[in-house]
Protein backbone atom coordinates (compact mmCIF):
# COMPACT_ATOMS: atom_id res chain seq x y z
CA UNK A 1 -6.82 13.98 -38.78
CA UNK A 2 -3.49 14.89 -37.52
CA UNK A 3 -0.94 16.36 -39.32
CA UNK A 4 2.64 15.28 -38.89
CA UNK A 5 6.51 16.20 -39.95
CA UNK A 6 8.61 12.79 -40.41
CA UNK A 7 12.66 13.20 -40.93
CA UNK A 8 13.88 9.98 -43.03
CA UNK A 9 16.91 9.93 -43.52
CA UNK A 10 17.60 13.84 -43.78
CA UNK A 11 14.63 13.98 -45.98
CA UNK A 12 11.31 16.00 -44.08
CA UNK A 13 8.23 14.40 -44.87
CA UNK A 14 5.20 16.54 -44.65
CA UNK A 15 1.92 13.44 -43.70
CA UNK A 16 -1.48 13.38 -42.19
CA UNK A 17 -2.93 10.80 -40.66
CA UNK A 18 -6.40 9.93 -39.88
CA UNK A 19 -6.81 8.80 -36.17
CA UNK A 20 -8.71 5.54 -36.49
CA UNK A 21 -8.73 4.86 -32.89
CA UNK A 22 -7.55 6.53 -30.14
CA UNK A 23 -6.01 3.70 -27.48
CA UNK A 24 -4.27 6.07 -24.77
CA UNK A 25 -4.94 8.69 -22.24
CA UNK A 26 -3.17 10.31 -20.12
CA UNK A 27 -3.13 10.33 -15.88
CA UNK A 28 -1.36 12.89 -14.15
CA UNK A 29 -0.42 13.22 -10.48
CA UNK A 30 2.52 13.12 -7.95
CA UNK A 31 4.41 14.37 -10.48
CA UNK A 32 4.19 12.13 -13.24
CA UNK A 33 2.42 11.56 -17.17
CA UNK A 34 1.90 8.08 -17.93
CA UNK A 35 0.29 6.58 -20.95
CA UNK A 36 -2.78 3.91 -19.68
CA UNK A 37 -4.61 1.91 -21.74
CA UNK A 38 -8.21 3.83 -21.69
CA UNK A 39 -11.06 1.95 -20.53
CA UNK A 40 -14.68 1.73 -22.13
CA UNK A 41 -16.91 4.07 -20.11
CA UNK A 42 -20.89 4.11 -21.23
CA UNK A 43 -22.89 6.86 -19.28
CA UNK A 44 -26.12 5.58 -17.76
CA UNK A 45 -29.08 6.45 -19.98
CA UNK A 46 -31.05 8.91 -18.75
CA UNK A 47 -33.48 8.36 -15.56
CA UNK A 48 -31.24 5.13 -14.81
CA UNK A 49 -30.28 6.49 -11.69
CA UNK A 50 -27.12 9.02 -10.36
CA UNK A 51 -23.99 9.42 -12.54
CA UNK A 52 -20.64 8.87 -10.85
CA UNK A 53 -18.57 12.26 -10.81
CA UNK A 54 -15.79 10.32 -10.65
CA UNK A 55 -13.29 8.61 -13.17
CA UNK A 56 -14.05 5.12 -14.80
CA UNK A 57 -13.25 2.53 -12.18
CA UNK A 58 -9.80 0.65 -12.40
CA UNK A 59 -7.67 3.94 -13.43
CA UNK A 60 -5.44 5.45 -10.84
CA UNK A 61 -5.91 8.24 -9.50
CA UNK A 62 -3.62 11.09 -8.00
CA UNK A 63 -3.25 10.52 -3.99
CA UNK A 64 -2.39 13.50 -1.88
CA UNK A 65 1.22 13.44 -0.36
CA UNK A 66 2.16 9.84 -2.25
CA UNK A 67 4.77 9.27 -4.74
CA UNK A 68 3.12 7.00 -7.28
CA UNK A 69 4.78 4.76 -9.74
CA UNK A 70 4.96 6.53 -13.41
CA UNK A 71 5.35 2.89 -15.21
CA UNK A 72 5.05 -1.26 -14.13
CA UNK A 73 8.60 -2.83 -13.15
CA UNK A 74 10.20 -4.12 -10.64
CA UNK A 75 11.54 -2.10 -7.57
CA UNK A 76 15.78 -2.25 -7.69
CA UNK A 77 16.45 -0.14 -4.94
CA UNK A 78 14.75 2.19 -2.39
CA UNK A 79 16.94 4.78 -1.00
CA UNK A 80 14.89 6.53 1.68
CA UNK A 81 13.32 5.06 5.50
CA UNK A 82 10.76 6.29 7.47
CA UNK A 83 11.58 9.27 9.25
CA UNK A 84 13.70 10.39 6.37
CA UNK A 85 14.39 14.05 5.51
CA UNK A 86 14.26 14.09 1.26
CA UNK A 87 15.10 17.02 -0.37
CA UNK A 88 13.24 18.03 -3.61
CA UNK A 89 14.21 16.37 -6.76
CA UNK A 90 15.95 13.71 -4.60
CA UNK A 91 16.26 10.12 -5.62
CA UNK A 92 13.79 7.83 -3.70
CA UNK A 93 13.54 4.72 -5.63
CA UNK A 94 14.89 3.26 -8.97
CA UNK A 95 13.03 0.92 -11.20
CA UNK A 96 13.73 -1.63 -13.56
CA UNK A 97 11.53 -1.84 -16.52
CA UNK A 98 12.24 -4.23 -19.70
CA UNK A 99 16.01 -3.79 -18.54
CA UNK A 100 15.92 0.32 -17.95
CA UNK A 101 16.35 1.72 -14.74
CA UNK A 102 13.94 4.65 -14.16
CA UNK A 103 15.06 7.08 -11.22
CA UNK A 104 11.76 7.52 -8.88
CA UNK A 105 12.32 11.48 -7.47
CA UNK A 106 10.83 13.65 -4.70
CA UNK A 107 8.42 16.23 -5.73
CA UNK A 108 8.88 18.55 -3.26
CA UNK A 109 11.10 18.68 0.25
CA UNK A 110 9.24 16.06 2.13
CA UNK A 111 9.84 13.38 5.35
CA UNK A 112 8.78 10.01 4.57
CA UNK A 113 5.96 8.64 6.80
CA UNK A 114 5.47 5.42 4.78
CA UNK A 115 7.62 3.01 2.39
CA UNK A 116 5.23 1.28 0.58
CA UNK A 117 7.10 -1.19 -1.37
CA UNK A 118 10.69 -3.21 -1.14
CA UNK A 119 12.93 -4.12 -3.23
CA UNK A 120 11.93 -6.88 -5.40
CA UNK A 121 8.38 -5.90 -5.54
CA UNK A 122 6.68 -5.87 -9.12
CA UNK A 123 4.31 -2.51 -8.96
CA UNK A 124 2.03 -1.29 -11.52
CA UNK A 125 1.28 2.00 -12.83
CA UNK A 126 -0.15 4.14 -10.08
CA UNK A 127 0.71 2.16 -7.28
CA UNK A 128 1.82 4.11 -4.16
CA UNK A 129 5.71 3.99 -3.77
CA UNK A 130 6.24 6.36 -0.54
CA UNK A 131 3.80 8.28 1.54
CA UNK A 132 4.76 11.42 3.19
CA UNK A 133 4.84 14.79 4.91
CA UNK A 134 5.14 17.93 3.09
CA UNK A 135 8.49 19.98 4.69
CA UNK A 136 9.09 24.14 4.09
């Protein structure tokens, strides 16, 4: 059960709701939270053989120095090169998604090693945008 506060028109609404099911988690990495469908996961039963530490197959996972895409569109514009000196919180790409453009920024002060995509490209959640070098 969850309990929630709804404002309709002025008026504050005081519900619960009971959670039926839960269709969302959460990934986090490179800087972003995105919503992704969750995916049925059924442990092994037991003496079946080794469990996998890892995540269910299929979600994304965080990659070291890579800027990952936070949600599926298509890439508009890329403003960095290889070679480039970015400067934290620094635009790098822009995507469009059902007619919104989302900024893409740098995490950190970084050069760019790697430009994974161009413009025009359709990506999906969690695919690699840039690579790069962390910079002091």
């Amino acid at each position: 059960m969850k309990k929630l506060r709804i404002t309709v028109e002025g008026k504050v609404y005081d519900v619960t709701v009971q959670v039926l099911e839960d269709d969302e988690a959460v990934v986090s990495g490179a800087g972003f939270v995105s919503p992704l469908p969750t995916m049925p996961y059924a442990r092994p039963a037991p003496g079946a053989g080794p469990v996998s530490a890892g995540p269910p197959p299929g979600l994304p996972t965080a990659q070291p120095n890579a800027i990952l895409t936070p949600i599926a569109g298509t890439v508009q514009k890329v403003f960095v090169e290889k070679g480039a000196s970015v400067e934290a919180h620094a635009p790098v790409a822009m995507l469009d998604a059902m007619k919104m453009d989302t900024y893409i920024y740098a995490p950190r002060p970084l050069v760019v090693t790697e430009v994974a995509v161009a413009v025009g490209d359709s990506v999906q959640v969690g695919d690699c945008l840039i690579r790069y070098s962390p910079r002091d």
